[in-house]
N, C-alpha and C. Protein backbone atom coordinates (compact mmCIF):
# COMPACT_ATOMS: atom_id res chain seq x y z
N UNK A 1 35.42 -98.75 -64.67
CA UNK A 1 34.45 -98.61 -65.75
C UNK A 1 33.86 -99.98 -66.02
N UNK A 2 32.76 -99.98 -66.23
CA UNK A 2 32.16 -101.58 -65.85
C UNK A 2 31.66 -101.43 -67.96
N UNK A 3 31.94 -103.16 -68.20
CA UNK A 3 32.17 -103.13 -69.77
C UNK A 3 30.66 -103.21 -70.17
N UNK A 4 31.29 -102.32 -71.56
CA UNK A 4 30.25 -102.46 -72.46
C UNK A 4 30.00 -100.94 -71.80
N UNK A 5 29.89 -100.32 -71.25
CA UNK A 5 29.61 -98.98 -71.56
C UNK A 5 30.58 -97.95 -71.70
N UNK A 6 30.22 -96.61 -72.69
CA UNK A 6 30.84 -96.09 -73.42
C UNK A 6 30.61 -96.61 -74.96
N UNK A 7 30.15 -97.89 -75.34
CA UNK A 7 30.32 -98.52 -76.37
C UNK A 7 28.50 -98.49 -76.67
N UNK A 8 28.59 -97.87 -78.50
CA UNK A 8 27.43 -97.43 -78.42
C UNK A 8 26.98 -99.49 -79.66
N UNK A 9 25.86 -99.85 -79.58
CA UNK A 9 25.48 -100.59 -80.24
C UNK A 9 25.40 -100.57 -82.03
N UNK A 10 25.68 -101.15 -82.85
CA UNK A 10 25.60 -100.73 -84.23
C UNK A 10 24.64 -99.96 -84.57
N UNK A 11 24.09 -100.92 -84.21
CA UNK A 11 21.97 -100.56 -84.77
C UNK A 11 21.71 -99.20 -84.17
N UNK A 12 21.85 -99.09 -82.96
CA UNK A 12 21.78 -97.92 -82.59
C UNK A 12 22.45 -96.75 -83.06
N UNK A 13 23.78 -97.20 -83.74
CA UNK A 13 24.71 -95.77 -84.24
C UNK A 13 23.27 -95.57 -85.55
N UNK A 14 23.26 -97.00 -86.51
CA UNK A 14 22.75 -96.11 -87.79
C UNK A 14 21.52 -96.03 -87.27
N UNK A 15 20.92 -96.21 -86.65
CA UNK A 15 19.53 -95.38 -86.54
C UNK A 15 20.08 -93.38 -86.00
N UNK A 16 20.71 -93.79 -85.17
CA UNK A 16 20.79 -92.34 -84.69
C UNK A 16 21.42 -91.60 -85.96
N UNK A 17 22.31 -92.20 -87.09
CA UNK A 17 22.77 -91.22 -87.94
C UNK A 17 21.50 -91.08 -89.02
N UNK A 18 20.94 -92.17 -89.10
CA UNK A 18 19.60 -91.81 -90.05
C UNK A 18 18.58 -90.57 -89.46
N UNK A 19 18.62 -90.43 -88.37
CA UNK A 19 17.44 -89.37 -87.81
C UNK A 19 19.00 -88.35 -88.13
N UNK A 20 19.81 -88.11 -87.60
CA UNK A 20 20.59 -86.93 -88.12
C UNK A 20 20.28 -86.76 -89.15
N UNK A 21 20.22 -87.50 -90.49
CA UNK A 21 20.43 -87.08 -91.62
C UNK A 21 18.91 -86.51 -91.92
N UNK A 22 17.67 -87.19 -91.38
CA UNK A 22 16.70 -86.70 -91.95
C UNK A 22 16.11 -85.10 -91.26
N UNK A 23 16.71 -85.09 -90.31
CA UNK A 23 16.61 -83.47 -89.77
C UNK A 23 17.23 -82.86 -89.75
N UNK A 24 18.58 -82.39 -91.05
CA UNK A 24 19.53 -81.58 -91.52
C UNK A 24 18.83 -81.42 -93.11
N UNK A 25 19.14 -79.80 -93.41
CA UNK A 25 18.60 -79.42 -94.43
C UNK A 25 19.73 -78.76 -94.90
N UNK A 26 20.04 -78.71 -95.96
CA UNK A 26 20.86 -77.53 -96.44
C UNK A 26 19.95 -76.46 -97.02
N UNK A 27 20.81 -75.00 -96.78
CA UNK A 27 20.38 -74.18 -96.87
C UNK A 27 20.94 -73.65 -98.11
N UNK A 28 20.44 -73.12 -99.60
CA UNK A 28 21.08 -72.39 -100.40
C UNK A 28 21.18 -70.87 -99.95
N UNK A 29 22.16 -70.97 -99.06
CA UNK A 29 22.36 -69.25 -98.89
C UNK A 29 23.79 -68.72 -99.61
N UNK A 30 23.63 -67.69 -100.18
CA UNK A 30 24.57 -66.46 -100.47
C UNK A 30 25.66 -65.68 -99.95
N UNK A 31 25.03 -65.63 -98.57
CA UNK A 31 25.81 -64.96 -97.72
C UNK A 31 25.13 -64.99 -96.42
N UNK A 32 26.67 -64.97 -94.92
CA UNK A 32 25.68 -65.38 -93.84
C UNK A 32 26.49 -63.95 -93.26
N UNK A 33 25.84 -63.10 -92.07
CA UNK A 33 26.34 -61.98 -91.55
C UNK A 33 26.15 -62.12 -89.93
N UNK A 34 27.11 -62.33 -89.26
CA UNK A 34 26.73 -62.84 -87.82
C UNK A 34 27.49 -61.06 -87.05
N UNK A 35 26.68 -60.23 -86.57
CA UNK A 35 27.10 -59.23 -86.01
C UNK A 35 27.27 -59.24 -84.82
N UNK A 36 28.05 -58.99 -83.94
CA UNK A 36 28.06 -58.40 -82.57
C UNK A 36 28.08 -57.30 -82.15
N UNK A 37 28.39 -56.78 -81.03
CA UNK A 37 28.16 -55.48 -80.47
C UNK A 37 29.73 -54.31 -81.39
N UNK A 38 31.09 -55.03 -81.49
CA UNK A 38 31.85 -54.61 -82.24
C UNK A 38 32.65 -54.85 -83.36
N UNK A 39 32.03 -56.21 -84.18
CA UNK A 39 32.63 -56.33 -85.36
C UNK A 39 31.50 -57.22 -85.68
N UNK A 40 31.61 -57.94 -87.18
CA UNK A 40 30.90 -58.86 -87.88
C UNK A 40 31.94 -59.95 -88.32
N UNK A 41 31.11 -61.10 -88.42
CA UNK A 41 32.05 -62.17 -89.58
C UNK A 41 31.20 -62.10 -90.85
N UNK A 42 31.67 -61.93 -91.71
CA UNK A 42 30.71 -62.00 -93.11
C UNK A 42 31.20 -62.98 -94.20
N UNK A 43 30.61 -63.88 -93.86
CA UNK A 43 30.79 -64.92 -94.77
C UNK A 43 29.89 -65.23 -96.66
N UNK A 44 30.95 -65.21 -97.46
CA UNK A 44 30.77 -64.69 -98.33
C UNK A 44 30.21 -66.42 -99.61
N UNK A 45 29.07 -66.63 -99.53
CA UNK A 45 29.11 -67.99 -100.29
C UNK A 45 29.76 -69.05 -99.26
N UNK A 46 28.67 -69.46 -98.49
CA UNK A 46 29.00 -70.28 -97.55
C UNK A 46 27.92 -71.65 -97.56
N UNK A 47 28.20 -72.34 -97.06
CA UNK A 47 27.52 -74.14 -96.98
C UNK A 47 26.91 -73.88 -95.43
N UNK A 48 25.67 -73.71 -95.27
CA UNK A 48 24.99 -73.67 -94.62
C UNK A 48 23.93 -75.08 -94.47
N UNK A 49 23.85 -75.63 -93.08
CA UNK A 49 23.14 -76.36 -93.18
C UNK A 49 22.59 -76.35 -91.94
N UNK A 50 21.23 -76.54 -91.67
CA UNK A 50 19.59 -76.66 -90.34
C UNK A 50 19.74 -77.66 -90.20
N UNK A 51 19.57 -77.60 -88.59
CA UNK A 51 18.86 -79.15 -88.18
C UNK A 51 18.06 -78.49 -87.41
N UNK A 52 16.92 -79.64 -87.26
CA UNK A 52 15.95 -79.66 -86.11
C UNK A 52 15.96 -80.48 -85.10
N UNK A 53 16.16 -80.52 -83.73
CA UNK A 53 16.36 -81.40 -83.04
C UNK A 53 15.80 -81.17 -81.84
N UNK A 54 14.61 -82.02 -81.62
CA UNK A 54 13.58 -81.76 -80.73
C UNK A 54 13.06 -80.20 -80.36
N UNK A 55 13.06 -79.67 -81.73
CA UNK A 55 11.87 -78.86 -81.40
C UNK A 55 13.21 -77.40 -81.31
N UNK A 56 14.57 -77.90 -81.52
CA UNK A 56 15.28 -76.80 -81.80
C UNK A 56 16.02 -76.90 -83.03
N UNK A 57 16.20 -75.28 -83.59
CA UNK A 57 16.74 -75.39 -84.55
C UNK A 57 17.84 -74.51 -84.44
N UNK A 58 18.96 -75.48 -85.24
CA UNK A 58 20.77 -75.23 -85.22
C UNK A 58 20.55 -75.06 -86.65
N UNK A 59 22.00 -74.46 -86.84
CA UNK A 59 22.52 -73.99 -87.87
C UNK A 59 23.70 -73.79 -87.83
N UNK A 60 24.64 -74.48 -88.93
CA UNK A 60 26.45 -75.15 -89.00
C UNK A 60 26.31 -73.90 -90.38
N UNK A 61 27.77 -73.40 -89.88
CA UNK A 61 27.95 -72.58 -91.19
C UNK A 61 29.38 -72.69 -91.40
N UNK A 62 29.89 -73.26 -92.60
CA UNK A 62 30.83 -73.39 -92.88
C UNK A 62 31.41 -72.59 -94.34
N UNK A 63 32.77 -72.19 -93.98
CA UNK A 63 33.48 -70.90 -94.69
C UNK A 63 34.34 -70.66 -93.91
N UNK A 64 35.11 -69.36 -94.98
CA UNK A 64 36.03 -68.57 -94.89
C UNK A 64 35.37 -67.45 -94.12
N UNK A 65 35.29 -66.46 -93.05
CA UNK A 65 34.69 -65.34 -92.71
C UNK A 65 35.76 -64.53 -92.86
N UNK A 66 34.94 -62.83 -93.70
CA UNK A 66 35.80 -62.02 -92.87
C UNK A 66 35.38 -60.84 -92.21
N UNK A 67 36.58 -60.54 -91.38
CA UNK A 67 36.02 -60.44 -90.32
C UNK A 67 35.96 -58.48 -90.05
N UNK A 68 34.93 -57.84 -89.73
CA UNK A 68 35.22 -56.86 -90.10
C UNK A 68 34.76 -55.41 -88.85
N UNK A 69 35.15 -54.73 -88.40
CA UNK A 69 35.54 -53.94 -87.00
C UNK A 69 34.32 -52.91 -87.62
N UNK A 70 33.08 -52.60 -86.63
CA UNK A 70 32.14 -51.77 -86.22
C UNK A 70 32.35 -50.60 -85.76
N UNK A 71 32.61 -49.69 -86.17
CA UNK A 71 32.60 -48.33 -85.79
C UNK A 71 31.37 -47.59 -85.55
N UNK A 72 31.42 -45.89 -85.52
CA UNK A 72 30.33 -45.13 -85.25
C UNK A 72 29.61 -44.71 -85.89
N UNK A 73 28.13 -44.43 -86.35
CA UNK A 73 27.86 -44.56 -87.45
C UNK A 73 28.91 -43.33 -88.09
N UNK A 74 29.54 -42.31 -87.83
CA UNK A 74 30.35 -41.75 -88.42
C UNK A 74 31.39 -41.93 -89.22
N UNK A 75 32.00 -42.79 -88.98
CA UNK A 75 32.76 -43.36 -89.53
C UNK A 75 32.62 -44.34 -91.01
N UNK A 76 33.89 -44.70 -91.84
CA UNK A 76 33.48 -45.39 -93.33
C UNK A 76 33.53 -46.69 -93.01
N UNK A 77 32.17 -47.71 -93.16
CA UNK A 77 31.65 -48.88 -93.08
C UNK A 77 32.85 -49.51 -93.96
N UNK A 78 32.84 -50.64 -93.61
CA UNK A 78 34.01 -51.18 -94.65
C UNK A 78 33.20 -52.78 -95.45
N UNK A 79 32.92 -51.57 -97.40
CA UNK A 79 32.16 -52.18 -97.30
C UNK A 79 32.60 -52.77 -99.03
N UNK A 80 32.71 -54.10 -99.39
CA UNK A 80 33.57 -55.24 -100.04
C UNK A 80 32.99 -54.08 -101.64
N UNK A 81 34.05 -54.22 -102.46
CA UNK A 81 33.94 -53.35 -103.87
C UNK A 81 33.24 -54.21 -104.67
N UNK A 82 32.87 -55.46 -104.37
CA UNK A 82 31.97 -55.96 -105.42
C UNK A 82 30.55 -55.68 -104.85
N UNK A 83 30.04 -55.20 -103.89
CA UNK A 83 28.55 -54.65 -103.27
C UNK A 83 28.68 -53.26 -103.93
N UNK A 84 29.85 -52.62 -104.06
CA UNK A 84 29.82 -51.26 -104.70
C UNK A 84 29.46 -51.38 -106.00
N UNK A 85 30.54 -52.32 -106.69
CA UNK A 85 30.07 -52.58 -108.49
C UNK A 85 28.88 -52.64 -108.76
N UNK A 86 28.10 -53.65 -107.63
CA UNK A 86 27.19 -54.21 -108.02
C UNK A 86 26.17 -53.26 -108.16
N UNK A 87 25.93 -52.73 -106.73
CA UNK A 87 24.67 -51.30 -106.91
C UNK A 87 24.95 -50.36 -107.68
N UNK A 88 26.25 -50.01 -108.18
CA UNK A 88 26.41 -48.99 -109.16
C UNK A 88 26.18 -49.30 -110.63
N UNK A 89 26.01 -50.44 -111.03
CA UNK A 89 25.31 -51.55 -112.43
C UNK A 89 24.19 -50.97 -112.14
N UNK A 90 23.58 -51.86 -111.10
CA UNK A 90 22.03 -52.02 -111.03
C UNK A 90 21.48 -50.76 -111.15
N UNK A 91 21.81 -49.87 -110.27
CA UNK A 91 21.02 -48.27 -109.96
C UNK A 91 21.54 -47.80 -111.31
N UNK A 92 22.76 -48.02 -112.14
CA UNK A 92 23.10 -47.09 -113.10
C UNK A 92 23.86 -45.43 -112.02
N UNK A 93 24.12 -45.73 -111.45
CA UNK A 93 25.12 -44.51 -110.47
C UNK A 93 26.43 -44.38 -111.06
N UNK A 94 27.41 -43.55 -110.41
CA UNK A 94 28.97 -43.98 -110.26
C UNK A 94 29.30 -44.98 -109.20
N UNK A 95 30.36 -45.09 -109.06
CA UNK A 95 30.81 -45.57 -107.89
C UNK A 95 30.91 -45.27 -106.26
N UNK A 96 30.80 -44.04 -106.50
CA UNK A 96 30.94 -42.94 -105.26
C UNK A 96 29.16 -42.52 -104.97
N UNK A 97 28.64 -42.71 -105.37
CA UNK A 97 26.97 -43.02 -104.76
C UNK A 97 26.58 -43.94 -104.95
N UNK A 98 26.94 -44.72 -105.36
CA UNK A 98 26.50 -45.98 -104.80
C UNK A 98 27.32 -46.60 -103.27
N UNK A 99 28.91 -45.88 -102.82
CA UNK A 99 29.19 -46.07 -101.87
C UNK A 99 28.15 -45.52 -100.86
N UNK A 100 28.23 -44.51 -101.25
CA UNK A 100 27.39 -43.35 -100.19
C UNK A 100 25.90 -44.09 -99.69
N UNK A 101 25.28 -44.60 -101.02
CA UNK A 101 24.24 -45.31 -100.71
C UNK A 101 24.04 -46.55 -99.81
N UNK A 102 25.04 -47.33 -100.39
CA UNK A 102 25.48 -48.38 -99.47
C UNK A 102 26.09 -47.90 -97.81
N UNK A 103 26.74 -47.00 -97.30
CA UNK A 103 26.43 -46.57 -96.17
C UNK A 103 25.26 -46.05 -94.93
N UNK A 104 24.74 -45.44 -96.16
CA UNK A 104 23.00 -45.13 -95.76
C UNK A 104 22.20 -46.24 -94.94
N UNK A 105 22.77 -47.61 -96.28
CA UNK A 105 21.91 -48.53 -95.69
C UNK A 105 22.46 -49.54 -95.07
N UNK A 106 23.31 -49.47 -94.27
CA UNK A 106 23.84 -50.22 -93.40
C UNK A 106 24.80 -51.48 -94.12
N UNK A 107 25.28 -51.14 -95.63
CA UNK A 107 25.81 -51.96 -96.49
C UNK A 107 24.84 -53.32 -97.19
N UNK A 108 23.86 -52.48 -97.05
CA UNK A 108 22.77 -53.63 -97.50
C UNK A 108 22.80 -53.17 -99.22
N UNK A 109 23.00 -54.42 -99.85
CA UNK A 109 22.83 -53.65 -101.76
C UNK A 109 21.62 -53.75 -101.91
N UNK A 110 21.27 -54.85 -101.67
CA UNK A 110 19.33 -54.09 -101.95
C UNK A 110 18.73 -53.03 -101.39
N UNK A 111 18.95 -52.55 -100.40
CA UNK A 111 18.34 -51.53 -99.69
C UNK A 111 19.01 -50.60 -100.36
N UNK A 112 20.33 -50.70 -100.85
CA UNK A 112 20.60 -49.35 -101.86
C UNK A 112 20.13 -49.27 -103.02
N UNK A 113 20.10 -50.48 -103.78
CA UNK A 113 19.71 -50.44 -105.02
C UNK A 113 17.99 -49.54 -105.12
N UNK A 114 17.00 -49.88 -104.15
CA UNK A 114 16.04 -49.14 -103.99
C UNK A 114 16.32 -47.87 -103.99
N UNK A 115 16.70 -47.68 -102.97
CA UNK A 115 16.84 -46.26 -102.57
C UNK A 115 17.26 -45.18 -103.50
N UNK A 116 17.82 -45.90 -104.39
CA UNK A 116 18.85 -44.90 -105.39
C UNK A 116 17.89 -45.17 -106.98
N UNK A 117 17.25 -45.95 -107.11
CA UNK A 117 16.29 -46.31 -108.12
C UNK A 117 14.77 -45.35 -107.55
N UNK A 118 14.47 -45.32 -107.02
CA UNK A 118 13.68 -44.33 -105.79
C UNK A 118 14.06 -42.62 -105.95
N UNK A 119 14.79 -42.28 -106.19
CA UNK A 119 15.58 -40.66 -106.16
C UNK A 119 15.26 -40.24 -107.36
């Protein structure tokens, strides 16, 4: 290994961490939902943060996920009791249509809360 390389220059580290920092954004998100073909991670109030870096854009998501198994649409979505509370407030429902609703819509609460404000 011939010296001095591997070894990055000062000046050069903080410039390169200053362009990191100025092309990372944080994101105020709520909730992040990364699906695959047979389960999801659903991260619930998570620290999300963008970068742009030459013309691409990343995204670091940091949290707790959980993690949750995709079935047919036949089957009962498994879907967190505070999305139930919540659309059953909002719409003014019970609990048990607002589940129902929230299945309809793929566990989306806004898409239920419509739907059931809509009827």
């Amino acid at each position: 290994m011939m010296p001095g390389m591997g070894r990055m220059n000062p000046r050069m580290m903080k410039k390169l961490q200053k362009q990191l920092q100025s092309a990372t954004e944080e994101i105020d998100a709520t909730e992040v939902i990364i699906r695959t073909k047979d389960k999801e991670l659903y991260f619930s109030n998570p620290s999300v943060s963008a970068m742009n870096m030459m013309g691409q854009q990343s995204y670091q998501i940091v949290g707790e996920p959980e993690e949750r198994t995709l079935g047919s649409s036949e089957e009962t979505t498994n879907i967190p009791q505070e999305d139930i509370d919540l659309v059953a407030a909002q719409a003014g429902v019970s609990p048990e249509k607002a589940k129902e609703a929230l299945e309809e819509c793929n566990g989306e609460p806004a898409e239920a809360i419509i739907k059931l404000m809509s009827e």
